[in-house]
N, C-alpha and C. Protein backbone atom coordinates (compact mmCIF):
# COMPACT_ATOMS: atom_id res chain seq x y z
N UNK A 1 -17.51 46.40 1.60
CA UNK A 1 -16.16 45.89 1.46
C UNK A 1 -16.13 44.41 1.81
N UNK A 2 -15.15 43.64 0.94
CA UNK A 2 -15.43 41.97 1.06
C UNK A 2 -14.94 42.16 2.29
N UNK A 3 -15.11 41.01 3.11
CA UNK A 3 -14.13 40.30 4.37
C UNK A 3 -12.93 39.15 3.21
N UNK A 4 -11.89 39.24 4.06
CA UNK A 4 -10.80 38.72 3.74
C UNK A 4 -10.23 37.53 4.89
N UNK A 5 -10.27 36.74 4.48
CA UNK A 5 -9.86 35.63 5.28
C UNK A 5 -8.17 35.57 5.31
N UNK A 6 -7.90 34.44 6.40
CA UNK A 6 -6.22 34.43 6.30
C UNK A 6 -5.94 33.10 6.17
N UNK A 7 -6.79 32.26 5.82
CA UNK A 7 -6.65 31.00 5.27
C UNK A 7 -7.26 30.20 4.03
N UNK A 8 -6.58 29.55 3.05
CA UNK A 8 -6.50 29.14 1.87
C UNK A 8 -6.74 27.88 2.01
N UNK A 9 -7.78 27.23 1.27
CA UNK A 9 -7.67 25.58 0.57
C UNK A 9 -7.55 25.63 -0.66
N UNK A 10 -6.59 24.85 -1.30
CA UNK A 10 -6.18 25.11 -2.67
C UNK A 10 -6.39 23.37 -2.68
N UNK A 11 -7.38 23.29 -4.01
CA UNK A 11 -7.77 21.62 -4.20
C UNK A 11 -7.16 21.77 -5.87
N UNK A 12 -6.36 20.63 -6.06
CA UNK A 12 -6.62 20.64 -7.62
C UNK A 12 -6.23 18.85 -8.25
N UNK A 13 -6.81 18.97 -9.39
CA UNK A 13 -6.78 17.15 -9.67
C UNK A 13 -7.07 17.33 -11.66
N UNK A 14 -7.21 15.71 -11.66
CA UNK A 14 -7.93 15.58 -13.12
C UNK A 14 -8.65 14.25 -13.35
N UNK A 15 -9.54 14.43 -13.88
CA UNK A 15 -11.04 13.47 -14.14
C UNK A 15 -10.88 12.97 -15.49
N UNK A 16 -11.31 11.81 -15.44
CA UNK A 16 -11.14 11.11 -16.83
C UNK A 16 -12.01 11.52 -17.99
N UNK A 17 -11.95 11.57 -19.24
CA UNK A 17 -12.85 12.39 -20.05
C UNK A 17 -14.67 11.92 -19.50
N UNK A 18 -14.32 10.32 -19.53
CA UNK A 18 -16.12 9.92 -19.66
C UNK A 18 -16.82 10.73 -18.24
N UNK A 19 -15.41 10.64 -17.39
CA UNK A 19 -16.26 11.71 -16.08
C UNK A 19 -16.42 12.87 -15.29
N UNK A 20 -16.29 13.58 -16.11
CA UNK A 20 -16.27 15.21 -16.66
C UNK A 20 -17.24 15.90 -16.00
N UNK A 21 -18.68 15.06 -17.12
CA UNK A 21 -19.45 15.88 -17.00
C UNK A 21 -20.29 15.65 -15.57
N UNK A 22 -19.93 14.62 -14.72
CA UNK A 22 -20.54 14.22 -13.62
C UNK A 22 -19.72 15.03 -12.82
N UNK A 23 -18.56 15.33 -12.50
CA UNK A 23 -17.34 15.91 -12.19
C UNK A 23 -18.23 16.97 -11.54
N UNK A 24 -18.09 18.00 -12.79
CA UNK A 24 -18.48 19.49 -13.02
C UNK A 24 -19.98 19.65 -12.49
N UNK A 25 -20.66 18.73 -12.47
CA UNK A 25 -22.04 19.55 -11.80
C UNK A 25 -21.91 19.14 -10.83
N UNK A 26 -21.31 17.89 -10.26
CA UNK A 26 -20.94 17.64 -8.84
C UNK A 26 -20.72 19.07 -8.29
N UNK A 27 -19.31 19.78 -8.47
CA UNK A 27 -18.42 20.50 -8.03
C UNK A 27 -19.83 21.59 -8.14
N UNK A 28 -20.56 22.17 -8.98
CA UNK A 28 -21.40 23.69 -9.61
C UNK A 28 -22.61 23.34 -8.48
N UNK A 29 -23.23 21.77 -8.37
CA UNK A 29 -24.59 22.05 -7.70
C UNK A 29 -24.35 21.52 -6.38
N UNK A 30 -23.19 20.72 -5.64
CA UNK A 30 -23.48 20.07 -4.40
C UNK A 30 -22.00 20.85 -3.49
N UNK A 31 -20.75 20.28 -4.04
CA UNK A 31 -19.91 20.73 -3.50
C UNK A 31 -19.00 22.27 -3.11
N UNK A 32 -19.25 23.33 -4.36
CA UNK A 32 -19.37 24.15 -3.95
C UNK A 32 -19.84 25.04 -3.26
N UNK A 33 -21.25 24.63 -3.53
CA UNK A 33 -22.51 25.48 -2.60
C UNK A 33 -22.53 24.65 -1.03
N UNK A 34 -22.00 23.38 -0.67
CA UNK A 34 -21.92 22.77 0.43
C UNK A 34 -20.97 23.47 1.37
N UNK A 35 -19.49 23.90 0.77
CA UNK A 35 -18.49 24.57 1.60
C UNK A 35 -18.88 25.60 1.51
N UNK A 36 -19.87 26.53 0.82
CA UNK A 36 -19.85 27.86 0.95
C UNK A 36 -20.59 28.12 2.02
N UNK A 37 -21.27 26.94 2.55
CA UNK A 37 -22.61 27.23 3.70
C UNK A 37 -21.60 27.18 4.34
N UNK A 38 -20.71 26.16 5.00
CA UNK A 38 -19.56 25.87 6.06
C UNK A 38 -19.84 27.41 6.57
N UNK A 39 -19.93 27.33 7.88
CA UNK A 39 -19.24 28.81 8.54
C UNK A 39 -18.04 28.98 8.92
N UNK A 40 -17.49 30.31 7.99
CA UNK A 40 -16.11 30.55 8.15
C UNK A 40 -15.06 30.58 6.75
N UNK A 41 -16.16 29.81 5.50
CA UNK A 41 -15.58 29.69 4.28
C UNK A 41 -16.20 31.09 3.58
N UNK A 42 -15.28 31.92 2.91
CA UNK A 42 -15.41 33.07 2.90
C UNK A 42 -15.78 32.67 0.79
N UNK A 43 -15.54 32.03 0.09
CA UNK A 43 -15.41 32.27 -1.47
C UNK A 43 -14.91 30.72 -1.54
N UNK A 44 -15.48 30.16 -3.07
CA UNK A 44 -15.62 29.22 -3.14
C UNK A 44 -15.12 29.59 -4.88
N UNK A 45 -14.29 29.23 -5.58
CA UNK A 45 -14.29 29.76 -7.13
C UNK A 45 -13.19 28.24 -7.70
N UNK A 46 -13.78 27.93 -9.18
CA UNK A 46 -13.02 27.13 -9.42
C UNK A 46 -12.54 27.58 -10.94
N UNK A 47 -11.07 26.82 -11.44
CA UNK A 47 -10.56 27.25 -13.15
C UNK A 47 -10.03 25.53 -13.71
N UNK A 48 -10.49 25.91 -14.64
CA UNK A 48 -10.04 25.04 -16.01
C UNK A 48 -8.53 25.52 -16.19
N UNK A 49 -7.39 24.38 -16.41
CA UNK A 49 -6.19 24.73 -16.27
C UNK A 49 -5.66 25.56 -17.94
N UNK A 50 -5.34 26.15 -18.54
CA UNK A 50 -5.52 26.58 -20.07
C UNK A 50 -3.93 26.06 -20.11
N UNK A 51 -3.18 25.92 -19.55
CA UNK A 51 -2.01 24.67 -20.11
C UNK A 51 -1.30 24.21 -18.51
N UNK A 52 -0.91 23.11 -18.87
CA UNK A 52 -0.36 22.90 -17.41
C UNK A 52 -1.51 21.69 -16.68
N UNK A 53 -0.81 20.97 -15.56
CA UNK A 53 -2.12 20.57 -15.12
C UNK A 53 -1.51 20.15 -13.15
N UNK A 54 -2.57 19.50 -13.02
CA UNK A 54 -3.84 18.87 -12.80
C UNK A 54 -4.86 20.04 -13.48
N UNK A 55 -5.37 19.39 -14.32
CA UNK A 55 -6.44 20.22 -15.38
C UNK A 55 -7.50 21.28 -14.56
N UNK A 56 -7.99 20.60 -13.15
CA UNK A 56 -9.04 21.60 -12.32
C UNK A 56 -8.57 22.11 -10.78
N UNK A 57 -8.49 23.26 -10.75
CA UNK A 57 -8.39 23.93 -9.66
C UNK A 57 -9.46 24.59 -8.75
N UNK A 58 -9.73 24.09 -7.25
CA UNK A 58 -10.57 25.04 -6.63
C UNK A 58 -9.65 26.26 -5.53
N UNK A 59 -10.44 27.04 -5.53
CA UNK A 59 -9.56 27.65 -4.21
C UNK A 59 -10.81 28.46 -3.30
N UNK A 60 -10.63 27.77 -2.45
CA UNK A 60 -11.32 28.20 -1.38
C UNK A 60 -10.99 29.44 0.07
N UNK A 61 -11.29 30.31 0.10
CA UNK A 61 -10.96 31.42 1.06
C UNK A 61 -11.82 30.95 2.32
N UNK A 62 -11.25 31.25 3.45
CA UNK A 62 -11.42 30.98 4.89
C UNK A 62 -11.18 31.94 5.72
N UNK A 63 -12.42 32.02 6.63
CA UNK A 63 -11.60 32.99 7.60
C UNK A 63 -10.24 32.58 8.33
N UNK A 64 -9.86 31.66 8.83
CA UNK A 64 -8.98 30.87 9.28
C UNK A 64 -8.69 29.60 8.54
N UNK A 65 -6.99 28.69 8.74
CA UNK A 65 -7.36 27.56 8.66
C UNK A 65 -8.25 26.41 9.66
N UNK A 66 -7.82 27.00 10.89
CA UNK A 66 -9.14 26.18 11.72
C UNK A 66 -10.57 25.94 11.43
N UNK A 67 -11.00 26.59 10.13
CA UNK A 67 -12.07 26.41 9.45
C UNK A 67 -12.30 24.77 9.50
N UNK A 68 -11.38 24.37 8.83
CA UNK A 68 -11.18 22.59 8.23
C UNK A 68 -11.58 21.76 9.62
N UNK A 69 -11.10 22.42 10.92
CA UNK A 69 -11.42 21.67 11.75
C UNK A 69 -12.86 21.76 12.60
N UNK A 70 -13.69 22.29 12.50
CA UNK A 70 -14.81 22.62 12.65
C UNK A 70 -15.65 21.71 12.32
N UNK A 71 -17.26 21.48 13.48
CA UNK A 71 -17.72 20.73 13.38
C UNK A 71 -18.61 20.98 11.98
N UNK A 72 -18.91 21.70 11.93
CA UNK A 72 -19.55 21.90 10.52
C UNK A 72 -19.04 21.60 9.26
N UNK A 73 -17.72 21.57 9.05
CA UNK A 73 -16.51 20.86 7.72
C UNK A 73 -16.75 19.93 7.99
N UNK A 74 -16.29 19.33 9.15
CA UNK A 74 -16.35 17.48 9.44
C UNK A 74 -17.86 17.15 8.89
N UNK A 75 -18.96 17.95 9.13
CA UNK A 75 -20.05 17.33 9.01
C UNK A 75 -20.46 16.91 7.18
N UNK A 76 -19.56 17.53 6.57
CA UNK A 76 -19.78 17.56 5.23
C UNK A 76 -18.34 17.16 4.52
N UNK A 77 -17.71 16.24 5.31
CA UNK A 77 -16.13 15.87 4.72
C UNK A 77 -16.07 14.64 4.95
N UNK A 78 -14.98 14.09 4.52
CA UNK A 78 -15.06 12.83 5.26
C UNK A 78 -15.93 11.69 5.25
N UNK A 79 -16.00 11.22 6.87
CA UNK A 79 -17.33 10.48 6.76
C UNK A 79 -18.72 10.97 6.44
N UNK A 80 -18.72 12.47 7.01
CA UNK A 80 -20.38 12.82 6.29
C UNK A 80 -20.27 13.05 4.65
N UNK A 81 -19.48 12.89 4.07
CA UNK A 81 -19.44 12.90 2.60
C UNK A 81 -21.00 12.29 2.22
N UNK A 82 -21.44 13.20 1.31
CA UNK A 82 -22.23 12.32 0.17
C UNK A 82 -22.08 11.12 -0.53
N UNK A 83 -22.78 10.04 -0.88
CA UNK A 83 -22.88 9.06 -1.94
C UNK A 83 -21.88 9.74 -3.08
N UNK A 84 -22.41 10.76 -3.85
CA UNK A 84 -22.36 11.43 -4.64
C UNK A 84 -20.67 12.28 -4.73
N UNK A 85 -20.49 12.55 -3.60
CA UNK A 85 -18.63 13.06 -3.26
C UNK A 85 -18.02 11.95 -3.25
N UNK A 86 -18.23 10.80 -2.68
CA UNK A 86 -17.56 9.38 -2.31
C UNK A 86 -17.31 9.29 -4.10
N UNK A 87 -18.41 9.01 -4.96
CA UNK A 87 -18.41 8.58 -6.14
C UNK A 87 -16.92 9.54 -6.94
N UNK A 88 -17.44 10.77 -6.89
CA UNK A 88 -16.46 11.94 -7.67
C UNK A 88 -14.68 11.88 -7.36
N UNK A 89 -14.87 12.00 -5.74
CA UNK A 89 -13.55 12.00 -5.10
C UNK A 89 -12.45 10.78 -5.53
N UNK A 90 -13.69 9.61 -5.69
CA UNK A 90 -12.97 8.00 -6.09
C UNK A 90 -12.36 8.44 -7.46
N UNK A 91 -13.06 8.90 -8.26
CA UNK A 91 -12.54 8.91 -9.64
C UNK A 91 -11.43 9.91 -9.42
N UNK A 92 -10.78 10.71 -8.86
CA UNK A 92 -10.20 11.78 -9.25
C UNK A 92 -8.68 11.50 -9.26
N UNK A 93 -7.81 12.00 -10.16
CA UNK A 93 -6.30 11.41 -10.21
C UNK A 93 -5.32 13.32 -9.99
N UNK A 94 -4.54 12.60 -9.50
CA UNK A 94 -3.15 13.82 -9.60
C UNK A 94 -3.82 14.68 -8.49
N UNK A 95 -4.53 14.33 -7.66
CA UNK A 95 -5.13 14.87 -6.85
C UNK A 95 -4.14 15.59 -5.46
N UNK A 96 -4.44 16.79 -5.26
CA UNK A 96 -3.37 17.63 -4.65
C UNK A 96 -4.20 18.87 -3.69
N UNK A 97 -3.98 18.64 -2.19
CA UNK A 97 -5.05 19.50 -1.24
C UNK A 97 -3.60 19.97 -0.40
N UNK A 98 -3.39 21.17 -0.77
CA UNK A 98 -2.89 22.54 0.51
C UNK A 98 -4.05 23.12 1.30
N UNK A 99 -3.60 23.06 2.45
CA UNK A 99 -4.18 24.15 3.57
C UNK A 99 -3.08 25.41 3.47
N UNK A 100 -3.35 26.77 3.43
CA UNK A 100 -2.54 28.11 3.58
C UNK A 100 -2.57 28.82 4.08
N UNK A 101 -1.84 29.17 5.28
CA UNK A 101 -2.22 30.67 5.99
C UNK A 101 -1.64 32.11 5.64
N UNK A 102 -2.41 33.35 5.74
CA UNK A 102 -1.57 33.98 4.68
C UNK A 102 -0.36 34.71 5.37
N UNK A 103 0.52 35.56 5.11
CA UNK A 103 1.77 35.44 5.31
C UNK A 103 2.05 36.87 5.58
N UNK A 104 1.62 37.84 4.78
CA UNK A 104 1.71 39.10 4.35
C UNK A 104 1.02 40.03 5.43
N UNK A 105 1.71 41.49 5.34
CA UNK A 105 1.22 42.21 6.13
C UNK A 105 0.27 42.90 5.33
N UNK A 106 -1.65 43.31 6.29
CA UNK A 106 -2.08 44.23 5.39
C UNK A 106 -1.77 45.52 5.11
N UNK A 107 -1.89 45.79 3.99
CA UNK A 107 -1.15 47.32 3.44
C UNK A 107 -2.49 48.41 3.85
């Protein structure tokens, strides 16, 4: 049975066509697999918007939101950012980051 976290990062934005394709393997080979090591980040999944935008959405599951504050996030946020995140993050427009805790009782 999965574990279920009670905290949400919901990232979403849009990249200019020429930087797409740097975008997307950014996000597939460094940044996804970077928060998924984080301890405490439970699922890492991203969508292409099919109408509507900011065109890319991630959503990230957490055991908590205190996740974000952890020395291990900091170590890969921020100032420990990559060359390579610094580059991506610069380009990104309509750019939009919720933290969420969840709300609901389990059934």
């Amino acid at each position: 049975m999965a574990k279920n976290g009670t905290g949400l990062l919901l990232v979403m934005m849009d990249i200019d066509p020429e930087h797409e394709e740097d975008f997307n393997r950014w996000y597939d080979e460094e940044h996804v697999p970077e928060r998924k090591a984080v301890p405490g980040f439970l699922t890492g999944r991203r969508y292409k918007a099919v109408e509507g935008g900011p065109k890319y959405l991630a959503i990230y599951e957490m055991d908590n939101p205190e996740v974000l504050e952890s020395e291990a996030y900091k170590a890969v946020s921020g100032e420990g950012q990559s060359e390579w995140s610094k580059r991506v993050v610069g380009r990104a427009k309509n750019y939009v980051r919720n933290v969420y805790v969840e709300i609901t009782a389990d059934e």
